[in-house]
N, C-alpha and C. Protein backbone atom coordinates (compact mmCIF):
# COMPACT_ATOMS: atom_id res chain seq x y z
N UNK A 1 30.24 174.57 11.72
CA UNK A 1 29.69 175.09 10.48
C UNK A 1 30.09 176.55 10.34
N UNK A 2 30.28 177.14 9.08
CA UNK A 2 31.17 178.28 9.03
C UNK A 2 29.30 178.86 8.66
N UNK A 3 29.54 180.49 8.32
CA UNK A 3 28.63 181.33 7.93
C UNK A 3 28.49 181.12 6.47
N UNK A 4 29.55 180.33 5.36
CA UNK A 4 29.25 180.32 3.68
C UNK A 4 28.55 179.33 3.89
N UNK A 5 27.99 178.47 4.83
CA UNK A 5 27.51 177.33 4.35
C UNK A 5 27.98 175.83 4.49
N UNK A 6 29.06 175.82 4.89
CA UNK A 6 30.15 174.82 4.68
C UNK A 6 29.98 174.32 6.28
N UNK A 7 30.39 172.98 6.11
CA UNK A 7 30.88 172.39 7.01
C UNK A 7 32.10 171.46 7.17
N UNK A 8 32.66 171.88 8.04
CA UNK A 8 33.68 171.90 8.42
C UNK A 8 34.05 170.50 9.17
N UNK A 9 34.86 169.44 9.61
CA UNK A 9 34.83 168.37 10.31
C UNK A 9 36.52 168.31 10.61
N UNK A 10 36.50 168.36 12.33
CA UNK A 10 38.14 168.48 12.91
C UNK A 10 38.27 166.96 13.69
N UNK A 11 39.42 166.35 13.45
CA UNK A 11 39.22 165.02 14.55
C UNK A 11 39.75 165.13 15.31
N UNK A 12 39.45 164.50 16.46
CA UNK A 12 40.09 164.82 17.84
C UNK A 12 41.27 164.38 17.62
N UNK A 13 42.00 163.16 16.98
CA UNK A 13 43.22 163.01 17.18
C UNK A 13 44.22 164.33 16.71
N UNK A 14 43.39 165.14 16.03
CA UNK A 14 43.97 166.10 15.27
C UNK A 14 44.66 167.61 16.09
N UNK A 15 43.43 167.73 17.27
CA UNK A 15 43.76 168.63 17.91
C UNK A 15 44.66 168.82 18.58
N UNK A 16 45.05 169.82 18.89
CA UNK A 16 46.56 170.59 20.13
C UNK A 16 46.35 169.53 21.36
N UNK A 17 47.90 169.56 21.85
CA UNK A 17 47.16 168.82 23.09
C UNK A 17 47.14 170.12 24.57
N UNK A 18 46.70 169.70 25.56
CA UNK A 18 46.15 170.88 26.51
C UNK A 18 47.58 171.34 27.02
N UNK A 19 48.84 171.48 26.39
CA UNK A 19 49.61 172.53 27.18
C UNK A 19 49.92 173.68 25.76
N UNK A 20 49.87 174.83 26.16
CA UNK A 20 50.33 175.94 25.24
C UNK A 20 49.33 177.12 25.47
N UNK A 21 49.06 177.62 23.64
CA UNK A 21 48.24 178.43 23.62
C UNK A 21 47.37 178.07 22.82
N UNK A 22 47.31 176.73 22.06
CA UNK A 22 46.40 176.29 20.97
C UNK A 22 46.66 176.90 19.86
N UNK A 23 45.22 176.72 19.16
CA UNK A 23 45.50 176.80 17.62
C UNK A 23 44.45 177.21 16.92
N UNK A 24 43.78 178.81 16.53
CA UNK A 24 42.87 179.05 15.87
C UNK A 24 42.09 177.97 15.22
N UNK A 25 41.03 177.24 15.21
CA UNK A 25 40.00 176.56 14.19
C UNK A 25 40.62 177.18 12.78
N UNK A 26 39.83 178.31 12.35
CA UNK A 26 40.59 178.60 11.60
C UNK A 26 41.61 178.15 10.63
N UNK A 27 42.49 177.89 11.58
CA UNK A 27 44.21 177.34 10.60
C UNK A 27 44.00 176.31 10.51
N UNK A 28 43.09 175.38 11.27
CA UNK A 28 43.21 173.86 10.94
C UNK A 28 42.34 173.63 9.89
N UNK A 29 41.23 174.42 9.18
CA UNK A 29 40.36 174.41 8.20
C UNK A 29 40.58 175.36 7.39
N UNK A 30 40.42 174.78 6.03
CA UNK A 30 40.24 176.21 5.37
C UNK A 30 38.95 177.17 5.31
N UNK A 31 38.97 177.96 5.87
CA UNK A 31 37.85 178.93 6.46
C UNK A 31 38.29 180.03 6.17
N UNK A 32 37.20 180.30 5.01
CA UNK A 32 38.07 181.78 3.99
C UNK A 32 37.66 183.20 5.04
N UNK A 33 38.44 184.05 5.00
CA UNK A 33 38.62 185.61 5.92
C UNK A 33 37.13 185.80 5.77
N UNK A 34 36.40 186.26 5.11
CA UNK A 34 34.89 186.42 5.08
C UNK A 34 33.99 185.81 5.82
N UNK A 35 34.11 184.58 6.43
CA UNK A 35 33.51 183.67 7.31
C UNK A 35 33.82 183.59 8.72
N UNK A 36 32.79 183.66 9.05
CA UNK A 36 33.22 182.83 10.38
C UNK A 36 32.25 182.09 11.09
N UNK A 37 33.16 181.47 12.13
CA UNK A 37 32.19 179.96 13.00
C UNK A 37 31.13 180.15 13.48
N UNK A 38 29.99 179.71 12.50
CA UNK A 38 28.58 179.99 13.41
C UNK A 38 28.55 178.67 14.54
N UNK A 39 28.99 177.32 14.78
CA UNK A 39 28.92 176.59 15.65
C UNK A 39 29.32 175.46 15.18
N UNK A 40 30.32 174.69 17.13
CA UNK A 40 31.11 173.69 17.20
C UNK A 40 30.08 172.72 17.27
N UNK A 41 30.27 171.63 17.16
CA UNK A 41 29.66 170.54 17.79
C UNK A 41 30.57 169.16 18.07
N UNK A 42 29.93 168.15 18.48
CA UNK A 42 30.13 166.73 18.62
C UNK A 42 29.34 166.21 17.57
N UNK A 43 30.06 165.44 16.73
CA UNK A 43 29.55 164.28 15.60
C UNK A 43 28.97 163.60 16.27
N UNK A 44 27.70 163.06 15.71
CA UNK A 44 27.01 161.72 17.07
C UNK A 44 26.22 161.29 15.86
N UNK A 45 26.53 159.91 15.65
CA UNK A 45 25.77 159.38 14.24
C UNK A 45 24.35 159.19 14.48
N UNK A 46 23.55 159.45 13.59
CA UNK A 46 21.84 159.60 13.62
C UNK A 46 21.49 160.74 13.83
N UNK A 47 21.83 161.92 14.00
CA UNK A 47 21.42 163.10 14.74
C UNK A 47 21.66 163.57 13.14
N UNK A 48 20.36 164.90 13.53
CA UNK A 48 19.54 165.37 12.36
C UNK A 48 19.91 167.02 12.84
N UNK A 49 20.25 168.33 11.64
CA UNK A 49 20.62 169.18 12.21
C UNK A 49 19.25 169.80 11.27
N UNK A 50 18.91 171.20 12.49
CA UNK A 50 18.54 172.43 11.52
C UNK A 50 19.44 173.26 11.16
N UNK A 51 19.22 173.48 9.72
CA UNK A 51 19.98 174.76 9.52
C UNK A 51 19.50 175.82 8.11
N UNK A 52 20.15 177.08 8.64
CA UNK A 52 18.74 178.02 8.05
C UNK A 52 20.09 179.43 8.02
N UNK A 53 19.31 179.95 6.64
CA UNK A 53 20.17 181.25 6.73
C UNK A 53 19.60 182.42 6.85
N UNK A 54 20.01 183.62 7.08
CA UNK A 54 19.85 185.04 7.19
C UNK A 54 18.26 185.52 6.56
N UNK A 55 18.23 184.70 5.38
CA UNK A 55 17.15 184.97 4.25
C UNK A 55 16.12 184.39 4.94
N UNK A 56 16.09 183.77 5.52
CA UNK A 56 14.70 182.64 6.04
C UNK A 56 14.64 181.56 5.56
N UNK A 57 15.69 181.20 4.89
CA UNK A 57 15.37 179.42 4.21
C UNK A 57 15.98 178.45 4.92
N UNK A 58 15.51 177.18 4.56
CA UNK A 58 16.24 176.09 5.37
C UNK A 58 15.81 174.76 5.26
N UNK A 59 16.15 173.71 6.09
CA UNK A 59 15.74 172.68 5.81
C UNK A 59 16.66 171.87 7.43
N UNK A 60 15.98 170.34 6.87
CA UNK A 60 16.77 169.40 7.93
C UNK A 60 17.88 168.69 6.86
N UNK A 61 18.94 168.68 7.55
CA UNK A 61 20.13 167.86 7.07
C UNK A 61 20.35 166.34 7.98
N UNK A 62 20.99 165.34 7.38
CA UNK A 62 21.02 164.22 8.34
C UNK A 62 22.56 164.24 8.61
N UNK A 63 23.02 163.98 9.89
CA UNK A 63 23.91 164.16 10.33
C UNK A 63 25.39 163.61 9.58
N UNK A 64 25.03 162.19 9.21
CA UNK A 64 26.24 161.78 7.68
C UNK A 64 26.17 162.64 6.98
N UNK A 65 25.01 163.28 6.69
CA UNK A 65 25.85 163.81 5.39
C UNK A 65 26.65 165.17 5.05
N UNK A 66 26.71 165.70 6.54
CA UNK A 66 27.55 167.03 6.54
C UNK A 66 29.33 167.01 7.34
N UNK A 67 29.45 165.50 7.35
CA UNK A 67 31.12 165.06 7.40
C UNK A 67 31.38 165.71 6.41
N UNK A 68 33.03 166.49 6.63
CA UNK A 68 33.61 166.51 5.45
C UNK A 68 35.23 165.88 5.03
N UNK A 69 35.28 165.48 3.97
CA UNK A 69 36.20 164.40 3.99
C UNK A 69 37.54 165.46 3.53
N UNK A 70 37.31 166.87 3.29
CA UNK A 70 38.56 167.55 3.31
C UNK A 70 38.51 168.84 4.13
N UNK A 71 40.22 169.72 4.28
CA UNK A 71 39.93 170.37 4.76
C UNK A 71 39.24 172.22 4.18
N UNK A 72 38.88 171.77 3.11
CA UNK A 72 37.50 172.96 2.45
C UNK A 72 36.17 172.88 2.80
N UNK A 73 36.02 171.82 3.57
CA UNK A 73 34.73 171.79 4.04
C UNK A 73 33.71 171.14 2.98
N UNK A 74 32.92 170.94 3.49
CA UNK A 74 31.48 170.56 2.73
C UNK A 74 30.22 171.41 2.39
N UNK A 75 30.11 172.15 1.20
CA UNK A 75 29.07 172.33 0.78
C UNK A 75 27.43 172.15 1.32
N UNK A 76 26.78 172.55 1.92
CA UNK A 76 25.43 172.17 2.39
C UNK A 76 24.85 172.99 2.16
N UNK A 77 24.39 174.02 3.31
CA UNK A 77 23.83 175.06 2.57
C UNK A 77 23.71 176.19 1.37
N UNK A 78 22.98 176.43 0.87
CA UNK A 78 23.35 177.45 -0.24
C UNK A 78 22.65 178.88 0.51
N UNK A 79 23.76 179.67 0.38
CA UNK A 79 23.63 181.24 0.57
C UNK A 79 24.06 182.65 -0.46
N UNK A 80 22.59 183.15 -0.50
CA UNK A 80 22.96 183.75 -1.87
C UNK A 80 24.09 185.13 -1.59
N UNK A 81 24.50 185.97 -2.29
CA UNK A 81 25.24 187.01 -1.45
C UNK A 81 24.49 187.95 -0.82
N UNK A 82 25.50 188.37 0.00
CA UNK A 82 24.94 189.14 1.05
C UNK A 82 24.15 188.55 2.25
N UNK A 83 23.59 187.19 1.93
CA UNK A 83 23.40 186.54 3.53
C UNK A 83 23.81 185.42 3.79
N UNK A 84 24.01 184.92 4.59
CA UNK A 84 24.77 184.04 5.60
C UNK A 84 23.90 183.61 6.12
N UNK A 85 25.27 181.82 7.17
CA UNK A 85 24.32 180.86 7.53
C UNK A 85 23.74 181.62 9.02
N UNK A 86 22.51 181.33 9.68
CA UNK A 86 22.46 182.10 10.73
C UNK A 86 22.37 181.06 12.13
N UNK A 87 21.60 179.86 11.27
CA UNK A 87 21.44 178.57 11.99
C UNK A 87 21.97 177.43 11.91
N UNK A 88 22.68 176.52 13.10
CA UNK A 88 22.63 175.27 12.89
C UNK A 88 22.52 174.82 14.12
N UNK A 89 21.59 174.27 14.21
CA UNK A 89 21.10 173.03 15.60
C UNK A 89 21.03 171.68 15.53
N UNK A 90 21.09 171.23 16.71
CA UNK A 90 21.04 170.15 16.71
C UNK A 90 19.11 169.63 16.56
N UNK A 91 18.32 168.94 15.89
CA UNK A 91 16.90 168.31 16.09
C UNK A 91 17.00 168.50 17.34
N UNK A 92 16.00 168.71 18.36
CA UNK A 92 15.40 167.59 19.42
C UNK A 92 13.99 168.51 19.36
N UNK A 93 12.86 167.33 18.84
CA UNK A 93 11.76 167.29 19.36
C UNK A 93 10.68 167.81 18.20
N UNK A 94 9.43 168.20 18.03
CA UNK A 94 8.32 168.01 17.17
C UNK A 94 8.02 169.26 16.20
N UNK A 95 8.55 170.53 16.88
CA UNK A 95 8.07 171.75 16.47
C UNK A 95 9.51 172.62 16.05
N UNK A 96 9.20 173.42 15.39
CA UNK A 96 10.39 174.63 15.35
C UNK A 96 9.40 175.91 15.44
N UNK A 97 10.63 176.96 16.41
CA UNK A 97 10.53 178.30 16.19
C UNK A 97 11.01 179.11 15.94
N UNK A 98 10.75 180.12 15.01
CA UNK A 98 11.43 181.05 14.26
C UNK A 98 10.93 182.45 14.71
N UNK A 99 12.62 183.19 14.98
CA UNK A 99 11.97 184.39 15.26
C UNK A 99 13.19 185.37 13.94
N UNK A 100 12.38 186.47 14.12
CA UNK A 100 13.03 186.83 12.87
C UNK A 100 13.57 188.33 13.51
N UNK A 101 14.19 189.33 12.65
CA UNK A 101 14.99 190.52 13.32
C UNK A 101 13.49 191.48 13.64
N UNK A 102 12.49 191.26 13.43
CA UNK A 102 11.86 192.31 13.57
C UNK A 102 10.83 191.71 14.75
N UNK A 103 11.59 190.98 15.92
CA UNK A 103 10.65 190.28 16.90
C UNK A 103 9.19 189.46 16.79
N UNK A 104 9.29 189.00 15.24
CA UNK A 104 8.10 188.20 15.44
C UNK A 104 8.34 186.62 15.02
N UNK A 105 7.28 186.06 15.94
CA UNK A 105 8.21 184.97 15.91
C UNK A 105 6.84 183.97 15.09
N UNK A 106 7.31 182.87 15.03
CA UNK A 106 6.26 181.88 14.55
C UNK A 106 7.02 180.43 14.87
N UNK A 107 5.23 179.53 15.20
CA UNK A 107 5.89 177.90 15.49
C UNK A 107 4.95 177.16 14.31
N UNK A 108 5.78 176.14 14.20
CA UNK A 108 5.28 175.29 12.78
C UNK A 108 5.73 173.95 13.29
N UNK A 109 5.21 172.81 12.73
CA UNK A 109 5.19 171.06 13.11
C UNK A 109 6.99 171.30 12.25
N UNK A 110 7.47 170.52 13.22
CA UNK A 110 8.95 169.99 11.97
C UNK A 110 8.76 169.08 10.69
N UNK A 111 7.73 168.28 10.87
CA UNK A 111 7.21 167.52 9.36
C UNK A 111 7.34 168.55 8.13
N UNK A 112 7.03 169.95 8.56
CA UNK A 112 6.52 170.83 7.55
C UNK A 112 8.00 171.32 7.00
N UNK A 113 8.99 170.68 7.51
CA UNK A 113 10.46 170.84 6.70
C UNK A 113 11.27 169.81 5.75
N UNK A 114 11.60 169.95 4.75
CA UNK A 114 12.11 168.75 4.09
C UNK A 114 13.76 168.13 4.63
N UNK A 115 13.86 167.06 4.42
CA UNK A 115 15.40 166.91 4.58
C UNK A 115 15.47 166.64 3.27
N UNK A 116 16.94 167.43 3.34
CA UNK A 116 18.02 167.54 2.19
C UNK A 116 19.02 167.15 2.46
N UNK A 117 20.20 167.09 1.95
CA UNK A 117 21.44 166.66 1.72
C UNK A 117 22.35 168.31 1.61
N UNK A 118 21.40 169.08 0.07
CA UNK A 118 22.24 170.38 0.55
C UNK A 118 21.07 170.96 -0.64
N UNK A 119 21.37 172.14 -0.71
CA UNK A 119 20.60 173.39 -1.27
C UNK A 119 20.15 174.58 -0.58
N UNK A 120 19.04 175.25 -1.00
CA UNK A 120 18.68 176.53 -0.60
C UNK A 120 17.77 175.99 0.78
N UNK A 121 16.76 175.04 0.80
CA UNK A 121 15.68 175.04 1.48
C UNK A 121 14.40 175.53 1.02
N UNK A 122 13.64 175.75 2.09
CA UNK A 122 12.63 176.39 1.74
C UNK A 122 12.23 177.39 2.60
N UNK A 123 11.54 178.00 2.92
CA UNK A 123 11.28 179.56 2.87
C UNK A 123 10.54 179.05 5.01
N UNK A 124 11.29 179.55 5.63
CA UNK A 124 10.85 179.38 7.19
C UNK A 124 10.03 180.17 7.51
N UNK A 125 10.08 181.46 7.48
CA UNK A 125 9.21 182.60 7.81
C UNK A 125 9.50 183.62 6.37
N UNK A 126 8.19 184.39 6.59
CA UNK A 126 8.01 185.33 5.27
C UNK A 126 8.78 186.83 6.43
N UNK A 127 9.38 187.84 5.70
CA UNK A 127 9.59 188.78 6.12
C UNK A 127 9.66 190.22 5.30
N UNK A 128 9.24 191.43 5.78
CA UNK A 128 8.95 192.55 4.83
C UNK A 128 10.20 193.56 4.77
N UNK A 129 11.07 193.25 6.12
CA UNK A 129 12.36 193.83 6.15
C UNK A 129 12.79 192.99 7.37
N UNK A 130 14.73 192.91 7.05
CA UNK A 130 15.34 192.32 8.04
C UNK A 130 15.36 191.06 7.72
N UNK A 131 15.33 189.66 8.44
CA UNK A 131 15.76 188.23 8.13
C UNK A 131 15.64 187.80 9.15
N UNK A 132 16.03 186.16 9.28
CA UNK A 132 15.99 184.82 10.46
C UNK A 132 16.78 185.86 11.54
N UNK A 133 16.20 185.85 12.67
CA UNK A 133 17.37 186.12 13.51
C UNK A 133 18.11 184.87 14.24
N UNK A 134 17.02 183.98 14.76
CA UNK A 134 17.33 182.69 15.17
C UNK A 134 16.27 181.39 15.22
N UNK A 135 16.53 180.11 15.38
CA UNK A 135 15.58 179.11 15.00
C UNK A 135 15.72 177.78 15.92
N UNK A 136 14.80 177.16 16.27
CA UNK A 136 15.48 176.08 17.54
C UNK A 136 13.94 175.07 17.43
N UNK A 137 14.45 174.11 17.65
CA UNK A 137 13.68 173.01 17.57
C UNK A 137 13.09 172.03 19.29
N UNK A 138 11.76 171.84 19.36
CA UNK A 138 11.41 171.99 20.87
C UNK A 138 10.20 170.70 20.59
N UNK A 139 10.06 170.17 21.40
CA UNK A 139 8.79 169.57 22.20
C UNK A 139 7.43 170.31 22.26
N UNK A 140 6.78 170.27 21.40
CA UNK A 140 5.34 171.57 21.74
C UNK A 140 4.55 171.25 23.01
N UNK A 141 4.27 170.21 23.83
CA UNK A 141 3.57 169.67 24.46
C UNK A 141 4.81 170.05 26.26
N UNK A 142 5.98 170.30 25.68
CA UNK A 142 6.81 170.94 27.08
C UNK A 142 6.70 172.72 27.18
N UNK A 143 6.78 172.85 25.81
CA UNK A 143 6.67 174.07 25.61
C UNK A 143 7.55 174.65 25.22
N UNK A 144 8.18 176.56 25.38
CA UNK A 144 9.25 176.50 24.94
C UNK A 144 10.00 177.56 25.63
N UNK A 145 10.85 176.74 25.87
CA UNK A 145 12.21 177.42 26.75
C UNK A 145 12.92 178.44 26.57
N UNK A 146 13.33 179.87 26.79
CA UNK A 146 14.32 181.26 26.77
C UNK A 146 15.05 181.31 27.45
N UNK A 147 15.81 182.29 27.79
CA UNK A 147 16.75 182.95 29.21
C UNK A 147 16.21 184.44 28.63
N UNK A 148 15.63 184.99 29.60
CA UNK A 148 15.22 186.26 29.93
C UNK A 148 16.42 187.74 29.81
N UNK A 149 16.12 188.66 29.54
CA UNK A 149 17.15 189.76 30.01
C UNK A 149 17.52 189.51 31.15
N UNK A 150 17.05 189.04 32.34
CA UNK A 150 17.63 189.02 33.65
C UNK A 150 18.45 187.17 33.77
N UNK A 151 18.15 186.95 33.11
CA UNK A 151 19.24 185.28 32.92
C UNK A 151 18.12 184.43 33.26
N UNK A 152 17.04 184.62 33.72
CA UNK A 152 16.50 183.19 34.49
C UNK A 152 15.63 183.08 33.19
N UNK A 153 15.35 181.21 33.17
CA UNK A 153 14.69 180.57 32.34
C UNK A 153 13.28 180.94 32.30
N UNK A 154 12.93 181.16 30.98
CA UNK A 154 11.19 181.00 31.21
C UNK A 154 10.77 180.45 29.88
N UNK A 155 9.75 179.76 30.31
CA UNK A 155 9.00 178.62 29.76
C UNK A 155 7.42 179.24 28.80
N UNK A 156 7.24 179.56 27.94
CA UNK A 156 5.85 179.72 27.54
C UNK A 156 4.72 178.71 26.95
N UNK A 157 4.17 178.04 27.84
CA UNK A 157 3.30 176.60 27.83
C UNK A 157 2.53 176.81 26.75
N UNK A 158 1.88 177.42 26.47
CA UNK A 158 0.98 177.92 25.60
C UNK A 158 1.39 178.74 24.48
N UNK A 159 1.75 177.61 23.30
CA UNK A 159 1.68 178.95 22.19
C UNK A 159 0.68 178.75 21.11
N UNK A 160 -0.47 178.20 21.16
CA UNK A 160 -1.54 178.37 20.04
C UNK A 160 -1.49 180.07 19.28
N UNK A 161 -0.89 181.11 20.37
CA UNK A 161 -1.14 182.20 19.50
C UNK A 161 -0.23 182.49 18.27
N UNK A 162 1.00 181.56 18.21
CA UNK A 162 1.91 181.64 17.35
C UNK A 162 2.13 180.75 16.29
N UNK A 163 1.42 179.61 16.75
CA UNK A 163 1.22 178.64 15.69
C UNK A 163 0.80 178.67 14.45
N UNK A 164 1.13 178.84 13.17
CA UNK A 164 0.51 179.17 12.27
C UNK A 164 1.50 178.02 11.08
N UNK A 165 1.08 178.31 9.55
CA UNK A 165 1.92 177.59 8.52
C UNK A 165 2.91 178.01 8.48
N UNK A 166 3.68 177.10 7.80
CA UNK A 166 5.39 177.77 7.54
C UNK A 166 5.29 178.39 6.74
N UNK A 167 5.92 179.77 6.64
CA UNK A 167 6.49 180.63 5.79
C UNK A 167 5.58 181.93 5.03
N UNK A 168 4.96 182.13 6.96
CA UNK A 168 3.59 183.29 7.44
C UNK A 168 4.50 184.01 8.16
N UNK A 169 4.45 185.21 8.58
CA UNK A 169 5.44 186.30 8.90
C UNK A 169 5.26 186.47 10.54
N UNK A 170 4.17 185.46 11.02
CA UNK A 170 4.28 184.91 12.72
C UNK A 170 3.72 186.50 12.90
N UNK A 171 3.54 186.45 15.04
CA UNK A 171 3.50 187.39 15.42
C UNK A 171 4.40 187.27 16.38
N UNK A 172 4.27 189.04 17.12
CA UNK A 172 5.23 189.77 17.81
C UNK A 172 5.69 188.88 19.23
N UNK A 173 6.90 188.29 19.61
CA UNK A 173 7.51 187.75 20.55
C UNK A 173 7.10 187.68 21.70
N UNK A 174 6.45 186.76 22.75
CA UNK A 174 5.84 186.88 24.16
C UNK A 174 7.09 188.09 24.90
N UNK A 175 5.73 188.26 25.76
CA UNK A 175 6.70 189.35 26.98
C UNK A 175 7.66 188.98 27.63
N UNK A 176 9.27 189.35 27.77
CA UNK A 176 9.99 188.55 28.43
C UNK A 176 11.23 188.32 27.25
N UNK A 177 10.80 188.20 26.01
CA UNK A 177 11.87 187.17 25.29
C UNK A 177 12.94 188.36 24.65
N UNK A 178 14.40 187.54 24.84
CA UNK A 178 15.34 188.19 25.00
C UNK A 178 15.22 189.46 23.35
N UNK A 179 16.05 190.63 23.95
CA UNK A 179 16.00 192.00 23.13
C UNK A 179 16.90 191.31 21.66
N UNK A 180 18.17 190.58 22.06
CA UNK A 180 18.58 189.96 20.81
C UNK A 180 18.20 189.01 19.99
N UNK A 181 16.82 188.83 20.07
CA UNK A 181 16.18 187.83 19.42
C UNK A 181 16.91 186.11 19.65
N UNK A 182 17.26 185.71 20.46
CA UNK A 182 18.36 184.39 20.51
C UNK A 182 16.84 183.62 21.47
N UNK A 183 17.09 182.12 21.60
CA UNK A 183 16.41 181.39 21.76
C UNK A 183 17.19 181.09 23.06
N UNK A 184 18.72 180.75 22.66
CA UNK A 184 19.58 180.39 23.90
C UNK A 184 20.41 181.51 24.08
């Protein structure tokens, strides 16, 4: 998925094969100079993505429907100017969390997101300055998983303090969670 929104789809028969230097993504898509690759994946039919831009909006997409049958990509998200896509994940599991540039984060049920096909979304977290920094979808009952400034994993079992409705401005990030706001 590029940063306008678009998605992009490369087939393996398509790719370089492993002797050389390869071949920019890039050149094999049209992926205008202004953009670039927010994330690769594996196609895997049934799989449900989040994806969310700069602004705080978003939604669930179903995995058909962000093939694209050329190489301009596919249309999905809408991003107004000046922000970009910031998210795309893969689903797994009941809850999402959103943390935003100004370290506060918030968790909400995934029910509380619509699936779309494509558009703006709807509004993930409220913010007074700054935007989404990042967004990831989890198991509430495992809890939820980081990598620390020092690399090792940590787990916060308990987040009733962050739980609130979608598109409430959350609070300030448990102790521990990384300075760049990233989930992974």
């Amino acid at each position: 998925m590029g940063s306008n929104g678009r998605f992009y789809t490369l087939l393996g028969a398509n790719l370089p094969g492993g002797r050389g230097m390869g071949e920019p993504v890039r050149l094999m898509v049209d992926l205008p100079n202004e953009a670039e690759v927010i994330d690769l994946m594996i196609h895997r039919p049934g799989e449900r993505y989040l994806v969310a831009s700069t602004d705080g909006d978003g939604f669930i997409v179903p995995g058909e429907e962000v093939v694209a049958q050329t190489r301009a990509g596919k249309q999905v998200l809408t991003v107004r100017e000046g922000a970009r896509t910031a998210v795309c994940r893969r689903v797994a599991g009941d809850h999402v969390a959103v943390v935003g540039d100004n370290r506060k984060m918030l968790v909400f049920p995934l029910a509380d997101l619509p699936e779309m096909v494509r558009g703006k979304g709807v509004r993930l977290q409220k913010y007074k300055d700054g935007g989404l920094s990042d967004a990831t979808t989890f198991v509430l009952a495992q809890g939820l998983t980081w990598k620390d400034p020092a690399g090792r994993t940590r787990t916060e079992p308990d987040l009733t303090e962050w739980l609130a409705a979608r598109a409430t401005s959350g609070r300030m990030a448990p102790r521990g969670f990384p300075r760049d706001n990233r989930f992974l």
